[in-house]
N, C-alpha and C. Protein backbone atom coordinates (compact mmCIF):
# COMPACT_ATOMS: atom_id res chain seq x y z
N UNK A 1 -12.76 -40.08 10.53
CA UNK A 1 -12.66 -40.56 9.18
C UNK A 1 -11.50 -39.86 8.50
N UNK A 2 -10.69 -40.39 8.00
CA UNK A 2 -9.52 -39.80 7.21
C UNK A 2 -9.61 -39.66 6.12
N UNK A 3 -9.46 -38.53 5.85
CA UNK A 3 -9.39 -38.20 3.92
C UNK A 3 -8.35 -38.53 3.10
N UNK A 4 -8.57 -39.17 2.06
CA UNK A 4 -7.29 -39.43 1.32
C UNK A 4 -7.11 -37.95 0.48
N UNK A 5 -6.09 -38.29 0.02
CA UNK A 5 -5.47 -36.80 -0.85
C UNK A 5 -6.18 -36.36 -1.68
N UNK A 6 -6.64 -37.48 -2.66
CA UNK A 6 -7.44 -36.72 -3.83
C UNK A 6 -8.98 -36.47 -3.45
N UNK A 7 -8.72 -36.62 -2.39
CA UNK A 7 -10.64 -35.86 -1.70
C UNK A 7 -10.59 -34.67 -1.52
N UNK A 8 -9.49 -34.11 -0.96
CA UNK A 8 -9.00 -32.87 -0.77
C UNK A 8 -9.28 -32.26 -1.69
N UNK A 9 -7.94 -32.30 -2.60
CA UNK A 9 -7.63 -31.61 -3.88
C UNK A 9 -8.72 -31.27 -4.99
N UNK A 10 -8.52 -29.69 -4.72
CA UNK A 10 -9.89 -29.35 -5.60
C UNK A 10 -9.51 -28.52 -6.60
N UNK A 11 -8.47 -28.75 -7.14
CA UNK A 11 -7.88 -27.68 -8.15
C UNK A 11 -7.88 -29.04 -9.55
N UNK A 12 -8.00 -28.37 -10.82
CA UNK A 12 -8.60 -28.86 -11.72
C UNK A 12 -7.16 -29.27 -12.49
N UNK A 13 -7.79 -30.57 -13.39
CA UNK A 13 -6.09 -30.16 -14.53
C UNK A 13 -5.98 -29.17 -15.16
N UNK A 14 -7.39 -28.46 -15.30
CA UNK A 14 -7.22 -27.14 -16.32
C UNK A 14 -8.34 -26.35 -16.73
N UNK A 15 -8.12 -25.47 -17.03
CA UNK A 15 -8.88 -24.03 -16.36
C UNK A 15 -9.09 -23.34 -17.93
N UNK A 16 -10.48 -23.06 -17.80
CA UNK A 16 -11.05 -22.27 -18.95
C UNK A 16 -11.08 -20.79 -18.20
N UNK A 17 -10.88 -20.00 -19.30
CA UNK A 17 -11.17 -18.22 -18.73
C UNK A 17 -12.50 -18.06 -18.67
N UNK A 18 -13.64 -18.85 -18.66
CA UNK A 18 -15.30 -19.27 -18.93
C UNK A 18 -15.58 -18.91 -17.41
N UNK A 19 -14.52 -19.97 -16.21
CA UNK A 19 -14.31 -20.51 -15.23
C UNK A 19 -14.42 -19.67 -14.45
N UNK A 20 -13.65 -18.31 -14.58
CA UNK A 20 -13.50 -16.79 -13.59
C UNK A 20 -14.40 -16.11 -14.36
N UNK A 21 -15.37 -14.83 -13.38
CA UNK A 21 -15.66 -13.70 -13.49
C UNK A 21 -15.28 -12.94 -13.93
N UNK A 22 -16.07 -11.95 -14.13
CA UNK A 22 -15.10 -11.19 -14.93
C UNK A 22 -14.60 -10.23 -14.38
N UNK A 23 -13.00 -10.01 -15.23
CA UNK A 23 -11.72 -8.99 -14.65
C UNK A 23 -11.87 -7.84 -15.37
N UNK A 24 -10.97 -7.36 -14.10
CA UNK A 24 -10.54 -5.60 -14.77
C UNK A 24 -9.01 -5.88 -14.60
N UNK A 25 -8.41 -5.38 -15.27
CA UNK A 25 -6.90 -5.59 -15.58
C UNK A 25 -6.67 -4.30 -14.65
N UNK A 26 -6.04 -4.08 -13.32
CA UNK A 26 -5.25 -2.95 -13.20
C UNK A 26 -6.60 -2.42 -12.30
N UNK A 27 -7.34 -3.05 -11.35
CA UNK A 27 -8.32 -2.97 -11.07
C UNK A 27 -7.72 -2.06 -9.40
N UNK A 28 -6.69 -2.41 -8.59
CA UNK A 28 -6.45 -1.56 -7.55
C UNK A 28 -5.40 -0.97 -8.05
N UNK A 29 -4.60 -0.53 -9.16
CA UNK A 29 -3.60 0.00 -9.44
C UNK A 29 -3.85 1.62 -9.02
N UNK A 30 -4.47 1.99 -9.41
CA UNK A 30 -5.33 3.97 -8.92
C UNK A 30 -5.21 3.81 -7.37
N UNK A 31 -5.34 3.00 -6.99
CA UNK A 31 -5.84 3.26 -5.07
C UNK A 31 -4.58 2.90 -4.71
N UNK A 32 -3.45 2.04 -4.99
CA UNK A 32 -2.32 1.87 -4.52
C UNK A 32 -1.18 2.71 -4.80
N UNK A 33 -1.42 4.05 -5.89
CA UNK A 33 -0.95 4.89 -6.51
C UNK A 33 -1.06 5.64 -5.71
N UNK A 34 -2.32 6.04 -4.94
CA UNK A 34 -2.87 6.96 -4.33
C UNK A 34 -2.68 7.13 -2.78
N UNK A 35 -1.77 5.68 -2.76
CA UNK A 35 -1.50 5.48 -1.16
C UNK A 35 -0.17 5.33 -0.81
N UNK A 36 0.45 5.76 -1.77
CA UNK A 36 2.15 5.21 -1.53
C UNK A 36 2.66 6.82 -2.20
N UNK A 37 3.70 6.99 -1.86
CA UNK A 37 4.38 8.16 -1.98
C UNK A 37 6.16 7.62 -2.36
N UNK A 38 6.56 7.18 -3.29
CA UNK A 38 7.70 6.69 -3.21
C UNK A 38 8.78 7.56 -3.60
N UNK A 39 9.43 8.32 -3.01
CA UNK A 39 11.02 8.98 -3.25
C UNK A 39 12.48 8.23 -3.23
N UNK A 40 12.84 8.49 -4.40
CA UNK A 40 14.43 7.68 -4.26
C UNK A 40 15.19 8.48 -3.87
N UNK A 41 15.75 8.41 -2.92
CA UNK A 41 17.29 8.70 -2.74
C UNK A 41 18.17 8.62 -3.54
N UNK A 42 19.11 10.04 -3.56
CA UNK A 42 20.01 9.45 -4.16
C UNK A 42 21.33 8.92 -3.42
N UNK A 43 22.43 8.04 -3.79
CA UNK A 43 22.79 7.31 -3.15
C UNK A 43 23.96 8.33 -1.45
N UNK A 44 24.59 9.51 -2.14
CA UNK A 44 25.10 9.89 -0.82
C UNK A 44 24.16 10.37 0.22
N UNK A 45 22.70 10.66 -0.22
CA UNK A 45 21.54 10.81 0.96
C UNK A 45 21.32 9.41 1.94
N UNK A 46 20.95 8.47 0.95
CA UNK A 46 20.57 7.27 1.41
C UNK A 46 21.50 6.78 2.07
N UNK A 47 23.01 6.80 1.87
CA UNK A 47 24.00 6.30 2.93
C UNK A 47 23.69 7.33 4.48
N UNK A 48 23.25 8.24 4.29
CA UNK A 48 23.38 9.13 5.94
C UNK A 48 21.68 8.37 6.42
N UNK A 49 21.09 8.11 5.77
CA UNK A 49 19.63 7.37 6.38
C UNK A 49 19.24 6.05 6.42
N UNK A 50 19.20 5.32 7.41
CA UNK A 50 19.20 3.79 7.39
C UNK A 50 17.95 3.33 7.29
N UNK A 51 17.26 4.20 7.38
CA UNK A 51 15.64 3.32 7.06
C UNK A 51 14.67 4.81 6.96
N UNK A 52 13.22 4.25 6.34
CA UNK A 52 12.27 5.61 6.61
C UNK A 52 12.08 6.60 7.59
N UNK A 53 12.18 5.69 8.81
CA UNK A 53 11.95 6.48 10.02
C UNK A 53 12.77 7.75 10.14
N UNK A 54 14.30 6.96 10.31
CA UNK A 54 15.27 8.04 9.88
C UNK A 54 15.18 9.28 9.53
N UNK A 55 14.51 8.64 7.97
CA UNK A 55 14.57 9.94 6.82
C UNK A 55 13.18 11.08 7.51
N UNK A 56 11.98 10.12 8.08
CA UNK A 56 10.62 11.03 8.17
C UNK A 56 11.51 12.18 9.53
N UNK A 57 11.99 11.46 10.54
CA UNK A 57 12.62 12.39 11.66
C UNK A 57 13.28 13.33 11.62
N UNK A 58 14.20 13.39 10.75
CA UNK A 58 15.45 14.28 9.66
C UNK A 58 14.02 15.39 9.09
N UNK A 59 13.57 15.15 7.93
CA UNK A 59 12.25 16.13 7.49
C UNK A 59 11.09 16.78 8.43
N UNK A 60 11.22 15.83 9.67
CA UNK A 60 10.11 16.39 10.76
C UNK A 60 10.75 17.71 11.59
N UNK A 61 12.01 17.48 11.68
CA UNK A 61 13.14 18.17 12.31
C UNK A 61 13.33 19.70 11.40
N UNK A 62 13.16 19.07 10.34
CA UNK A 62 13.38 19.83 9.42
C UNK A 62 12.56 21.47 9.17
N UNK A 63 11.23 20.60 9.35
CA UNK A 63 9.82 21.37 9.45
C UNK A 63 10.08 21.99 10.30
N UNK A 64 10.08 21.82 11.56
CA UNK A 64 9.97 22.44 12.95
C UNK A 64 11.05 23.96 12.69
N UNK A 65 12.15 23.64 12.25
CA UNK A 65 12.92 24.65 12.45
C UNK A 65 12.58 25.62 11.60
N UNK A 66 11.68 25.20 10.07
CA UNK A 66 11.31 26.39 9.40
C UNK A 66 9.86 27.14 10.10
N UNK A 67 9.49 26.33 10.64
CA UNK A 67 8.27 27.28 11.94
C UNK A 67 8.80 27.71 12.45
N UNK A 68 10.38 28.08 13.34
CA UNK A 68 10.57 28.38 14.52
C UNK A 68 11.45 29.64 14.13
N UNK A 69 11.49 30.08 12.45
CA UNK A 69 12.24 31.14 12.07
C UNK A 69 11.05 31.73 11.45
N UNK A 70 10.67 33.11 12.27
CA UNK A 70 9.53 34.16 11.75
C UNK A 70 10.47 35.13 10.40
N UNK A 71 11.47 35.24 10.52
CA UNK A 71 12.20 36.24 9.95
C UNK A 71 13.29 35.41 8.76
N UNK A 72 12.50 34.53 8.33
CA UNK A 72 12.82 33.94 6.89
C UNK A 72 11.46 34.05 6.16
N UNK A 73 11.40 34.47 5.28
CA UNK A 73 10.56 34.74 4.07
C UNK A 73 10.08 33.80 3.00
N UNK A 74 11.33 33.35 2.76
CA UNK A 74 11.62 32.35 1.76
C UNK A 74 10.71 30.57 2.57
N UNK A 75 10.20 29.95 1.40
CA UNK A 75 9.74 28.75 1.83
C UNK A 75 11.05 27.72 2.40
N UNK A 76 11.55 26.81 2.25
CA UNK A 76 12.27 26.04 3.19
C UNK A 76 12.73 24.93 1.44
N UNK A 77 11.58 24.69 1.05
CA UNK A 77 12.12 24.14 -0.18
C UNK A 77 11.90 25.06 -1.20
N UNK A 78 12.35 26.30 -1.45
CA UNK A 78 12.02 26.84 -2.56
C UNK A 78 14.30 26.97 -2.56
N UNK A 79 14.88 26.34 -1.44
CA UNK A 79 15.76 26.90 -1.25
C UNK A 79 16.90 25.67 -1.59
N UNK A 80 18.22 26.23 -2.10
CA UNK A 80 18.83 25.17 -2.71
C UNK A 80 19.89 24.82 -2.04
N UNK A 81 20.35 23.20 -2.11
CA UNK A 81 21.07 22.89 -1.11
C UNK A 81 22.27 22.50 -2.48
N UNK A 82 23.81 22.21 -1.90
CA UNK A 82 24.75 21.89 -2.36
C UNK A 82 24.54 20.18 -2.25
N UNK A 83 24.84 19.29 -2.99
CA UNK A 83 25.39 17.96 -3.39
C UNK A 83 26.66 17.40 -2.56
């Protein structure tokens, strides 16, 4: 049996706010806050890194070498780099 179109179509000419349940405005905004970590680059960083991976491998690299120096004191970012 073939359906014609308007058998289908179940969307209305028009919609009362009666129609939906009720909302929370901003209802996953906290949990998507809570799951994303976003850092900008600034732009002469971002030209030496072509994507995240990049950047996480560069900082993983990074880590490792401040474990592998017992005879630095200082934290690794407490320390300042030139521009």
């Amino acid at each position: 049996m073939k359906h014609n179109l308007q058998d289908i179509d179940e969307l209305r000419p028009e919609y009362q706010r009666s129609d939906f349940g009720e909302m929370v405005r901003g209802k996953y905004a906290g949990t998507l806050s809570e799951q994303t970590n976003v850092v900008i680059l600034e732009p002469d960083v971002a030209q030496v890194f072509p994507n995240d991976k990049a950047v996480n491998d560069a900082l993983r690299a990074l880590l490792r070498m401040q474990q592998n120096r017992p005879w630095s004191r200082k934290p690794l970012a407490s320390m300042k780099f030139e521009k």
